[in-house]
PDB file of N, CA and C in Angstrom:
ATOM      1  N   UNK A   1     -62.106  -2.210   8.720  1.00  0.00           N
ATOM      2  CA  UNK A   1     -61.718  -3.084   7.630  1.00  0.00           C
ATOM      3  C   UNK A   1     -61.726  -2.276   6.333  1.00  0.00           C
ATOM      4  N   UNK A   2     -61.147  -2.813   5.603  1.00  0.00           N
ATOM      5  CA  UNK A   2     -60.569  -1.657   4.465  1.00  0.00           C
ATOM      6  C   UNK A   2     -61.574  -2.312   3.398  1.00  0.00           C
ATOM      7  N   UNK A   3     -61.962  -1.346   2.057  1.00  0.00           N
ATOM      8  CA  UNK A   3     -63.097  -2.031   1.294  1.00  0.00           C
ATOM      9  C   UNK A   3     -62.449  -2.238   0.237  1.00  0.00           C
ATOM     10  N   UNK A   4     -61.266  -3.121  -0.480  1.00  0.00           N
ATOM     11  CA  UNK A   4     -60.556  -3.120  -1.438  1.00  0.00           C
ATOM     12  C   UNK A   4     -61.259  -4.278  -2.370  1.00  0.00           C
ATOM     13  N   UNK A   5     -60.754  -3.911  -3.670  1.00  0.00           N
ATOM     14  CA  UNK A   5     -60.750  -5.074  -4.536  1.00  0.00           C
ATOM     15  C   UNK A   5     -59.856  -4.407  -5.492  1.00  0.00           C
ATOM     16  N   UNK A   6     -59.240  -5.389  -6.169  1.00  0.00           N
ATOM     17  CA  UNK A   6     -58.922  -4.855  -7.838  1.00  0.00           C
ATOM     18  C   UNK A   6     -57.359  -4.049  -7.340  1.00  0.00           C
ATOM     19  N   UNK A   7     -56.916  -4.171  -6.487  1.00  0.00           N
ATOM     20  CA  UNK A   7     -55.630  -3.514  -5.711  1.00  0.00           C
ATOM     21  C   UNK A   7     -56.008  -2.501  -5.072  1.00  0.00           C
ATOM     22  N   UNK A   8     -57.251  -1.576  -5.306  1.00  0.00           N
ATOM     23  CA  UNK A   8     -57.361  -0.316  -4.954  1.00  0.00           C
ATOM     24  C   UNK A   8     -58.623  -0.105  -3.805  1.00  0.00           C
ATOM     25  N   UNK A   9     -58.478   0.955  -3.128  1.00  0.00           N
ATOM     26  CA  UNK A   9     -59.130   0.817  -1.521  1.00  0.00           C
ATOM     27  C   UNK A   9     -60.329   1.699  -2.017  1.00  0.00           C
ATOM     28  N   UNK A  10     -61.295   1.313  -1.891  1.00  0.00           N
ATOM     29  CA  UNK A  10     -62.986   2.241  -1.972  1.00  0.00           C
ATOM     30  C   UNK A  10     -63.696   2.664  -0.735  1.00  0.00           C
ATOM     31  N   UNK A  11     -62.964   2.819   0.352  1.00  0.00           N
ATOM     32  CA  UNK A  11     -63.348   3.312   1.485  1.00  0.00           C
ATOM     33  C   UNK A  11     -63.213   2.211   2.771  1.00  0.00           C
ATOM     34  N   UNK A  12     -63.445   1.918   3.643  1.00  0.00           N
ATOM     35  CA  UNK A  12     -63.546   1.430   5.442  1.00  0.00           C
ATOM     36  C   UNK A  12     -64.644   1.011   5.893  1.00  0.00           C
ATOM     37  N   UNK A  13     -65.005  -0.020   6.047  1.00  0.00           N
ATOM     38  CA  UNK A  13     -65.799  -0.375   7.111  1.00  0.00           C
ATOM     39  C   UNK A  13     -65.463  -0.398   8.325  1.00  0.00           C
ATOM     40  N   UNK A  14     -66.351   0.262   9.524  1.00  0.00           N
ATOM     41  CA  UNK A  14     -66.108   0.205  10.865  1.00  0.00           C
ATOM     42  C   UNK A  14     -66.887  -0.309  11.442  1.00  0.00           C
ATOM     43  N   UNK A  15     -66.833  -1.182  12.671  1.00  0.00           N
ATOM     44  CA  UNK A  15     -67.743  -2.033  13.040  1.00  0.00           C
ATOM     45  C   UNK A  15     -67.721  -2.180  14.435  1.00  0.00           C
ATOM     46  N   UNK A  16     -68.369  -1.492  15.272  1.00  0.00           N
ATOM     47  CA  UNK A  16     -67.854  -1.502  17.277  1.00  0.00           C
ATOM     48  C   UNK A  16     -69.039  -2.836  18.123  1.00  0.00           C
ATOM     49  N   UNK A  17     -68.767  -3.474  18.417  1.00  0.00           N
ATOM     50  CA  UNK A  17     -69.279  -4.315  18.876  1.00  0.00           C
ATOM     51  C   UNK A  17     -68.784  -4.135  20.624  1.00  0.00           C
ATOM     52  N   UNK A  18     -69.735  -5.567  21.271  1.00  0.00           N
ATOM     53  CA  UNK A  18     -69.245  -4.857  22.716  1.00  0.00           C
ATOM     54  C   UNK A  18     -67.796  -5.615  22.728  1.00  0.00           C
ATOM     55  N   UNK A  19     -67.154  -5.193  24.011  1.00  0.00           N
ATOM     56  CA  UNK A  19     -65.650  -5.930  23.845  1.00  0.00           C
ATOM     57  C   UNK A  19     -65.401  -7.392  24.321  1.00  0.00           C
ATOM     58  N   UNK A  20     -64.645  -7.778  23.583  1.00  0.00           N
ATOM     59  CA  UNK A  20     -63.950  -9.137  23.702  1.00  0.00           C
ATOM     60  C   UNK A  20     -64.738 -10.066  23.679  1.00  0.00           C
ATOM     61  N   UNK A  21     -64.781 -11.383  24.233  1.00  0.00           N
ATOM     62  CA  UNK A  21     -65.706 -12.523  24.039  1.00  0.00           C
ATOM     63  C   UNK A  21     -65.540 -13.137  22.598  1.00  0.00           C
ATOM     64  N   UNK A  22     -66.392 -14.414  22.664  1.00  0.00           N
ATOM     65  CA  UNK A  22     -65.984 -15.352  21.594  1.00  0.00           C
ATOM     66  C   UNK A  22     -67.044 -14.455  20.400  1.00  0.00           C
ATOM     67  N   UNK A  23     -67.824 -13.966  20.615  1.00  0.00           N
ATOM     68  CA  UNK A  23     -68.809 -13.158  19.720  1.00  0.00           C
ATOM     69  C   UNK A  23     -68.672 -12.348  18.674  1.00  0.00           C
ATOM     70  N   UNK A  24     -67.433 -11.740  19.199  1.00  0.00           N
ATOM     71  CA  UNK A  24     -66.808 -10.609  18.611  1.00  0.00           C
ATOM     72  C   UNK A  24     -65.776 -11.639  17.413  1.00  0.00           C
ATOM     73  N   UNK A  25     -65.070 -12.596  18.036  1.00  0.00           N
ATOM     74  CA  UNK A  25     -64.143 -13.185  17.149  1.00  0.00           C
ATOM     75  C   UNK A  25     -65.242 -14.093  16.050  1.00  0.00           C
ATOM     76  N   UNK A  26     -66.370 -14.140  16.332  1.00  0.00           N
ATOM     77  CA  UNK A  26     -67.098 -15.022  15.177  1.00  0.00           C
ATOM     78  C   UNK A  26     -67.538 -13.872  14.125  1.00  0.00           C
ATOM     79  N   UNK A  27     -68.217 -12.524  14.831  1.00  0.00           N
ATOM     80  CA  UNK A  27     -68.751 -11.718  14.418  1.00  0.00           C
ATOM     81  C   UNK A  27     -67.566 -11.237  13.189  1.00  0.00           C
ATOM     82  N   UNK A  28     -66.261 -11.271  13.479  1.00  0.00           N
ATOM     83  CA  UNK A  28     -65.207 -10.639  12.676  1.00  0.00           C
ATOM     84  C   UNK A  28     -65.109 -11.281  11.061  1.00  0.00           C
ATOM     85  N   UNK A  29     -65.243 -13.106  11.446  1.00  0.00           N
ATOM     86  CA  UNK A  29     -65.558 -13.709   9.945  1.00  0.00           C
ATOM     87  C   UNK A  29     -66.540 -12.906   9.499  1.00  0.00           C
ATOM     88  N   UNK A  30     -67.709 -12.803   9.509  1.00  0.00           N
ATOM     89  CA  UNK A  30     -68.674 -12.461   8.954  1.00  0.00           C
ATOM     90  C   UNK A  30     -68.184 -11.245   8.350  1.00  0.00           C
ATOM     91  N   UNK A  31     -68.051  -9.942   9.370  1.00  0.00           N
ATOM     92  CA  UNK A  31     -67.583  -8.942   8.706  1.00  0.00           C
ATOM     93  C   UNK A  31     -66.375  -8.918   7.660  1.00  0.00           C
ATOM     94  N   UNK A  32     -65.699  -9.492   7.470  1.00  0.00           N
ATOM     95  CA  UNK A  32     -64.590  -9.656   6.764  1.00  0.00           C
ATOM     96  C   UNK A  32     -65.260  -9.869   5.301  1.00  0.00           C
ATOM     97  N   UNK A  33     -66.243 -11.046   5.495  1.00  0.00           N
ATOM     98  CA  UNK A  33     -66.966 -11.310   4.205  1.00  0.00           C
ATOM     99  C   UNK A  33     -67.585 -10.311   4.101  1.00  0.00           C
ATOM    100  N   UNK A  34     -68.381  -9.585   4.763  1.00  0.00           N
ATOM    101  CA  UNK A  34     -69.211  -8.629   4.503  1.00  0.00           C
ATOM    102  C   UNK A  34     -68.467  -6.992   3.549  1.00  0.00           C
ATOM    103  N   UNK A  35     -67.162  -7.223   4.545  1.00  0.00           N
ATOM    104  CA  UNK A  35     -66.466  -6.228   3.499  1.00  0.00           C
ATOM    105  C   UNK A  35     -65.430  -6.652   1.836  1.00  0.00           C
ATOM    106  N   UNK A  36     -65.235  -7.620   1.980  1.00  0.00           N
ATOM    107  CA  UNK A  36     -65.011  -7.811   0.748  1.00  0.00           C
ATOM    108  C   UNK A  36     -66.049  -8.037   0.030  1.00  0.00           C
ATOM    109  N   UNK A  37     -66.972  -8.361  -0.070  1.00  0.00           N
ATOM    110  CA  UNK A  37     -68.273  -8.051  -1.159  1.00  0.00           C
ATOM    111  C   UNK A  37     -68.833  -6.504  -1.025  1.00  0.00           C
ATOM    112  N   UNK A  38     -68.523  -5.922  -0.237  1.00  0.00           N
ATOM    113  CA  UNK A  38     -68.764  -4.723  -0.656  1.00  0.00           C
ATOM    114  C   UNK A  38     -67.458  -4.037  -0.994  1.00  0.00           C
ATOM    115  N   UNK A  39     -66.282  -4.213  -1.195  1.00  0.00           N
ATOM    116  CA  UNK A  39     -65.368  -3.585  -1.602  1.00  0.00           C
ATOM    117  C   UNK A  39     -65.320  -4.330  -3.243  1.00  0.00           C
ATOM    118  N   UNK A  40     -66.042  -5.849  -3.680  1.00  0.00           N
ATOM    119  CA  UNK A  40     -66.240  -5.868  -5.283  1.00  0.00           C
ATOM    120  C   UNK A  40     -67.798  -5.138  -5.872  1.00  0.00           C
ATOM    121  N   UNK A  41     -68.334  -4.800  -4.746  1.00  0.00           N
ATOM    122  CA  UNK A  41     -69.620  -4.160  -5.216  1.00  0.00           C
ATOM    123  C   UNK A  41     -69.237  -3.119  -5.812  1.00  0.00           C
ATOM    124  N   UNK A  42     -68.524  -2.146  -4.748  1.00  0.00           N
ATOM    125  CA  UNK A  42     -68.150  -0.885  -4.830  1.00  0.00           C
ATOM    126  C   UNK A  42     -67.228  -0.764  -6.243  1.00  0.00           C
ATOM    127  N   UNK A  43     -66.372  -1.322  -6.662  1.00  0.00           N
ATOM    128  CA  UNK A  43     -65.334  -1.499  -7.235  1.00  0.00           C
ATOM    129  C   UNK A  43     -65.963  -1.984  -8.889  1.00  0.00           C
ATOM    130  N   UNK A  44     -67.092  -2.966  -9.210  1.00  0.00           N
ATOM    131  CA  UNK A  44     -67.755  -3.180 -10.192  1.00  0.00           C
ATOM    132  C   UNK A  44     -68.463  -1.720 -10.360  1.00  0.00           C
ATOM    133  N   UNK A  45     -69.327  -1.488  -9.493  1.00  0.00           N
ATOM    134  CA  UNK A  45     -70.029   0.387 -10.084  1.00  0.00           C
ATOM    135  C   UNK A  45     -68.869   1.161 -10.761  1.00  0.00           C
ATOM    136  N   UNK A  46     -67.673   1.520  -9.992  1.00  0.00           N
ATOM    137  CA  UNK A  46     -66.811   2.163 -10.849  1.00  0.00           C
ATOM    138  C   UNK A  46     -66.600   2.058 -11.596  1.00  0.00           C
ATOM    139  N   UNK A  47     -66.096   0.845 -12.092  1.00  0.00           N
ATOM    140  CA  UNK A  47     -66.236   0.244 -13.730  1.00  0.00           C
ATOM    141  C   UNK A  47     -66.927   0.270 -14.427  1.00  0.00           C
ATOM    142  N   UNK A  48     -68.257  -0.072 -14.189  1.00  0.00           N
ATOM    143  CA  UNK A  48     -69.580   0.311 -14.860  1.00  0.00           C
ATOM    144  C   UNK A  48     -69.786   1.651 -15.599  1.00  0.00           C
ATOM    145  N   UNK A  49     -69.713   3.165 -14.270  1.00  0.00           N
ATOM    146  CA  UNK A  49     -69.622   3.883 -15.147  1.00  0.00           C
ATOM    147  C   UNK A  49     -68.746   4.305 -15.642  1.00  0.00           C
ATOM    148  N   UNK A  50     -67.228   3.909 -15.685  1.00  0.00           N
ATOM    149  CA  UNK A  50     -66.368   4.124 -16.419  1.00  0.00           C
ATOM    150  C   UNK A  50     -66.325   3.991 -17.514  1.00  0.00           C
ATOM    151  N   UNK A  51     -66.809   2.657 -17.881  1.00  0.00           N
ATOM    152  CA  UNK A  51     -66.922   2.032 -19.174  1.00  0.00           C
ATOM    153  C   UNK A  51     -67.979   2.831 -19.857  1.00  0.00           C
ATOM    154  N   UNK A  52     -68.963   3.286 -19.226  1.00  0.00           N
ATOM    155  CA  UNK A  52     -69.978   4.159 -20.040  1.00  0.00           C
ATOM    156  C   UNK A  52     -69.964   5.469 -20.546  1.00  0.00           C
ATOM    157  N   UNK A  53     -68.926   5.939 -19.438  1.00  0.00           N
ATOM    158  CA  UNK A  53     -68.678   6.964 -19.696  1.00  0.00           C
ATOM    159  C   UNK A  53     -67.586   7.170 -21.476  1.00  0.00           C
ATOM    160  N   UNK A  54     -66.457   6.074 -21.292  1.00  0.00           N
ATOM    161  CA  UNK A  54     -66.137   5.492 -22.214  1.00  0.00           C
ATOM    162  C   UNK A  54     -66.989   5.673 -23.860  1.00  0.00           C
ATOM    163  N   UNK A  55     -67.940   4.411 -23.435  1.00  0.00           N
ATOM    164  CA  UNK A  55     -68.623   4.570 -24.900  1.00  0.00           C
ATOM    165  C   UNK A  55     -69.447   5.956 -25.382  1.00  0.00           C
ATOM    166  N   UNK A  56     -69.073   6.776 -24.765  1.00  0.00           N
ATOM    167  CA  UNK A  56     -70.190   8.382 -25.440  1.00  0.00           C
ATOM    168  C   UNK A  56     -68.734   8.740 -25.065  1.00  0.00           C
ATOM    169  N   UNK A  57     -67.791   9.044 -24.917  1.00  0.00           N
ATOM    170  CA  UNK A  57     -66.799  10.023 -25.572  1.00  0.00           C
ATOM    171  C   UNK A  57     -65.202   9.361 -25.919  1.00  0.00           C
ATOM    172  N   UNK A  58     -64.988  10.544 -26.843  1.00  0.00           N
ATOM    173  CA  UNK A  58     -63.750  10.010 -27.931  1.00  0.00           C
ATOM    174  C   UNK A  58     -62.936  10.234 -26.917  1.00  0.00           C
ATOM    175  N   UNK A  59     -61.889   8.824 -27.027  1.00  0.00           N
ATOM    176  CA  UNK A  59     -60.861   8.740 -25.927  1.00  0.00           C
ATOM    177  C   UNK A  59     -59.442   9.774 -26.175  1.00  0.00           C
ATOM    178  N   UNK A  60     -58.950   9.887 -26.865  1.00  0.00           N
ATOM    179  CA  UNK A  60     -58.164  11.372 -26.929  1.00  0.00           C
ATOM    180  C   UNK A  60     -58.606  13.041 -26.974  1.00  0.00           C
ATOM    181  N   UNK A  61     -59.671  12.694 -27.398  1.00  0.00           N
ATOM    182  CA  UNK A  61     -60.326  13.980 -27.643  1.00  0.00           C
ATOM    183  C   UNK A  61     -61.267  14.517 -26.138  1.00  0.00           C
ATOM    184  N   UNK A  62     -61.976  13.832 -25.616  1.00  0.00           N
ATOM    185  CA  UNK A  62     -62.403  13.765 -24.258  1.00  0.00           C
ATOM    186  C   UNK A  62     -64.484  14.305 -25.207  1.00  0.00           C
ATOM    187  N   UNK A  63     -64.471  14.314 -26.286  1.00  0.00           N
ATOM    188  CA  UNK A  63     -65.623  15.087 -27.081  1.00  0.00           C
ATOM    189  C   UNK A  63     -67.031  13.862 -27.333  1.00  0.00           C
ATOM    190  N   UNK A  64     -68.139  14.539 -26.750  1.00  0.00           N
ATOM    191  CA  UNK A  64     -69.125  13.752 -27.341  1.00  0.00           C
ATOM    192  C   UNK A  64     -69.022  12.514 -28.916  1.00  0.00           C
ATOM    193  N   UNK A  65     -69.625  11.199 -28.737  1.00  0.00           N
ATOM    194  CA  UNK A  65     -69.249  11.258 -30.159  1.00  0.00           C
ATOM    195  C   UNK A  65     -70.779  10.706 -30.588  1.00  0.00           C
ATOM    196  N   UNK A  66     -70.952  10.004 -31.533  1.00  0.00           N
ATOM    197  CA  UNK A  66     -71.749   9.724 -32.147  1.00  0.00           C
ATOM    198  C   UNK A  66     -72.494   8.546 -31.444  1.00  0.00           C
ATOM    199  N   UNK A  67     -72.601   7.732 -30.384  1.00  0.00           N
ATOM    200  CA  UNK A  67     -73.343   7.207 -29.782  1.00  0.00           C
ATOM    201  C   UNK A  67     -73.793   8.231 -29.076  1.00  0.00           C
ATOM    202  N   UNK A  68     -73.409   8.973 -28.478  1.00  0.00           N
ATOM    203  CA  UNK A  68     -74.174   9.819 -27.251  1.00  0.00           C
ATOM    204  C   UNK A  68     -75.038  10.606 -28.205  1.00  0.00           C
ATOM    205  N   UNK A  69     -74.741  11.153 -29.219  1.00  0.00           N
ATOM    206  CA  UNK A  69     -76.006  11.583 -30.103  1.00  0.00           C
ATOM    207  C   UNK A  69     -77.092  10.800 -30.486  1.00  0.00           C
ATOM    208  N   UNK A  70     -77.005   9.495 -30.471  1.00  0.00           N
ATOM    209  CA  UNK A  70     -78.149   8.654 -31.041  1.00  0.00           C
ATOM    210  C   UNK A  70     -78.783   8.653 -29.736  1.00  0.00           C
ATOM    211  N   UNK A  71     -77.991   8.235 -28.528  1.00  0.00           N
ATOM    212  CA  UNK A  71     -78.805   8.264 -27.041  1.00  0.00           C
ATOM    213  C   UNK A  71     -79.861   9.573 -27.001  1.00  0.00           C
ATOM    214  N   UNK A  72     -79.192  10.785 -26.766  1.00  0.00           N
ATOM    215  CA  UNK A  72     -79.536  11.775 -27.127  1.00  0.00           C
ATOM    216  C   UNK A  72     -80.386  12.071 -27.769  1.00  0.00           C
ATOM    217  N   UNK A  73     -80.859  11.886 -29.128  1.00  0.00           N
ATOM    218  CA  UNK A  73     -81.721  11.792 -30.057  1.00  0.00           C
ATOM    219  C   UNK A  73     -82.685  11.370 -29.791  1.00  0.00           C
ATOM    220  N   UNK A  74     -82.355   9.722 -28.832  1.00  0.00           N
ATOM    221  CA  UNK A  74     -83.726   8.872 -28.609  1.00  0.00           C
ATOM    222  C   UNK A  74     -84.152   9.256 -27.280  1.00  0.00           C
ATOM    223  N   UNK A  75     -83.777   9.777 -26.260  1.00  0.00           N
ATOM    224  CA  UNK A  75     -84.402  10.639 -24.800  1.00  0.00           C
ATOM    225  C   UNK A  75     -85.011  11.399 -25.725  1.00  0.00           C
ATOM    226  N   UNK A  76     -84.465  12.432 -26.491  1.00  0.00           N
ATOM    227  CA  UNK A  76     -85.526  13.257 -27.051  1.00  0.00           C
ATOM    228  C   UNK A  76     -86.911  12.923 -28.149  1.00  0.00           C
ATOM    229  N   UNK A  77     -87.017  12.369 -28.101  1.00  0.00           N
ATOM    230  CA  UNK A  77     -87.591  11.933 -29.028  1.00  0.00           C
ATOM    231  C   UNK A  77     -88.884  11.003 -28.014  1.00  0.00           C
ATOM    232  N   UNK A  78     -88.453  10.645 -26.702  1.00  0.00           N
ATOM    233  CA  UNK A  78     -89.526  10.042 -26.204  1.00  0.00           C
ATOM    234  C   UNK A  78     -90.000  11.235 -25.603  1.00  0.00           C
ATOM    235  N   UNK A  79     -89.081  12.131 -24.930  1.00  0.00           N
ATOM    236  CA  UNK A  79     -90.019  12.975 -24.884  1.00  0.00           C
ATOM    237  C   UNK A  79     -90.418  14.463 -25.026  1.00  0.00           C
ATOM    238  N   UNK A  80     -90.915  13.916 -26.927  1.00  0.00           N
ATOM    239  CA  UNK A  80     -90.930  14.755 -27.425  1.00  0.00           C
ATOM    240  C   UNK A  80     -92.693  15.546 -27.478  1.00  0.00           C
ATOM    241  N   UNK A  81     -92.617  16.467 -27.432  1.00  0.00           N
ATOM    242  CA  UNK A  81     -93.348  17.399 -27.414  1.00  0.00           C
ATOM    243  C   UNK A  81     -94.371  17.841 -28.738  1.00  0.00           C
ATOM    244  N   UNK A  82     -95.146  18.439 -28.465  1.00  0.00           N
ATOM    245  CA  UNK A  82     -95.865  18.964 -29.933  1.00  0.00           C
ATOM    246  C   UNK A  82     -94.884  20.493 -30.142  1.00  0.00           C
ATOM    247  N   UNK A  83     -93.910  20.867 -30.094  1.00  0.00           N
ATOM    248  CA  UNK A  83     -92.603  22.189 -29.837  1.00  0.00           C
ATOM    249  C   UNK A  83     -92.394  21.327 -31.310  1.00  0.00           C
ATOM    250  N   UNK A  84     -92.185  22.256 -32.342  1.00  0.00           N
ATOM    251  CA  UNK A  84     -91.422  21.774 -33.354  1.00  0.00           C
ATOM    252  C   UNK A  84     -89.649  22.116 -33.373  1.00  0.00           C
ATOM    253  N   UNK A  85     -88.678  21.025 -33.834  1.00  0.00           N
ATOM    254  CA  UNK A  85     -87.375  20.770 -33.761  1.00  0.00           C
ATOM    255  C   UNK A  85     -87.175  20.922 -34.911  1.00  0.00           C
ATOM    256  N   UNK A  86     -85.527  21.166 -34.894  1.00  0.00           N
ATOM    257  CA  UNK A  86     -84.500  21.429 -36.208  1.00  0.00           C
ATOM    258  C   UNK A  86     -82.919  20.686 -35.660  1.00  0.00           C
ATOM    259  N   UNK A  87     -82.317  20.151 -36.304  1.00  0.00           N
ATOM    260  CA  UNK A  87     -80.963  19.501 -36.229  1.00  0.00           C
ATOM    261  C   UNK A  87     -80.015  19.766 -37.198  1.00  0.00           C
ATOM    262  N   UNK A  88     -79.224  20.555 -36.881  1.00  0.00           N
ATOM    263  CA  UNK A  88     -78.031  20.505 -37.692  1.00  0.00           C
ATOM    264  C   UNK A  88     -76.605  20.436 -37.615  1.00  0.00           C
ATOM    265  N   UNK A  89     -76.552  19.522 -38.590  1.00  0.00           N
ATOM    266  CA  UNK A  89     -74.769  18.839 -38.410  1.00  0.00           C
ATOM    267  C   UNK A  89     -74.231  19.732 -39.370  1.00  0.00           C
ATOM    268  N   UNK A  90     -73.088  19.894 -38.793  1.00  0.00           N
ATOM    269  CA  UNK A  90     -71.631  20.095 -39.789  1.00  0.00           C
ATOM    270  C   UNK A  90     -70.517  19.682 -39.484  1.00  0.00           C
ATOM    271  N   UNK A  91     -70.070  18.866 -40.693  1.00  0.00           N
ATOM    272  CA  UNK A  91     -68.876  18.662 -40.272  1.00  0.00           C
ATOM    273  C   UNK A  91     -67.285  19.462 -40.322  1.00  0.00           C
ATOM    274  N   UNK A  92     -67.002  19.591 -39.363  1.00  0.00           N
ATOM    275  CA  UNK A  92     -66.034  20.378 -39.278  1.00  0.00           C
ATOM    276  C   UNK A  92     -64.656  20.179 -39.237  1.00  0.00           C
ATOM    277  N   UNK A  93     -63.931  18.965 -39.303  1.00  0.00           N
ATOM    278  CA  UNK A  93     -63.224  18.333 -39.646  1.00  0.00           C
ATOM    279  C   UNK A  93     -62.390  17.548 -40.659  1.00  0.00           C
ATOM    280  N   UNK A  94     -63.730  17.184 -41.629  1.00  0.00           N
ATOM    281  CA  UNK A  94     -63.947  16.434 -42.538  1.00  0.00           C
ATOM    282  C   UNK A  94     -63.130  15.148 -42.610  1.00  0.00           C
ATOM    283  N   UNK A  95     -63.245  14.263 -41.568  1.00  0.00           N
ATOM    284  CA  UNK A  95     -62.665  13.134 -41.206  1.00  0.00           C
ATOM    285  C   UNK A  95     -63.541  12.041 -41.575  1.00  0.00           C
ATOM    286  N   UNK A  96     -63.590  11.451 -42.681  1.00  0.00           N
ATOM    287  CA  UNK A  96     -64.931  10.093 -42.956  1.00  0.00           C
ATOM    288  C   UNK A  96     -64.511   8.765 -42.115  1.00  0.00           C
ATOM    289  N   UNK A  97     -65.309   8.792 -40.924  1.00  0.00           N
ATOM    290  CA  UNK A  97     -64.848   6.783 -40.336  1.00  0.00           C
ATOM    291  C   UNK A  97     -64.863   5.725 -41.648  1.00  0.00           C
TER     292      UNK A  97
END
């Protein structure tokens, strides 16, 4: 069974049971459901980190931007060290948002 949602295929479920009998034809509903919730499982994660990936970089530019520095900032900062730090910006562009 194919793991689709959203038009697009996220991999196969395979499923061998013994042959024929009414077991197999009940067993098949189930699996059917079983693979379409995992083909919107599968299919929501992608999105997820798409979208995240998204918010930390500039969409033409493909470049860190200024959320991923504040993220950044605050990982460091929890764990930060008695190591003394220095930060420096320049702007190199000179583009004001």
């Amino acid at each position: 069974m194919p793991l689709a949602a959203h038009g697009d295929t996220a991999g196969m479920l395979y499923f061998e049971g013994p042959d024929g009998g009414l077991e197999m034809i009940a067993a098949r509903v189930y699996i059917e459901l079983i693979a379409e919730n995992l083909g919107l499982a599968i299919a929501n994660l992608q999105l997820r980190d798409r979208l995240a990936n998204l918010a930390v970089k500039h969409p033409l530019t493909g470049l860190l931007n200024r959320r991923s520095l504040d993220e950044n900032l605050n990982r460091l900062s929890r764990e930060a060290t008695d190591l003394p730090a220095a930060l420096m910006m320049i702007d190199i562009d000179h583009i004001k948002p």
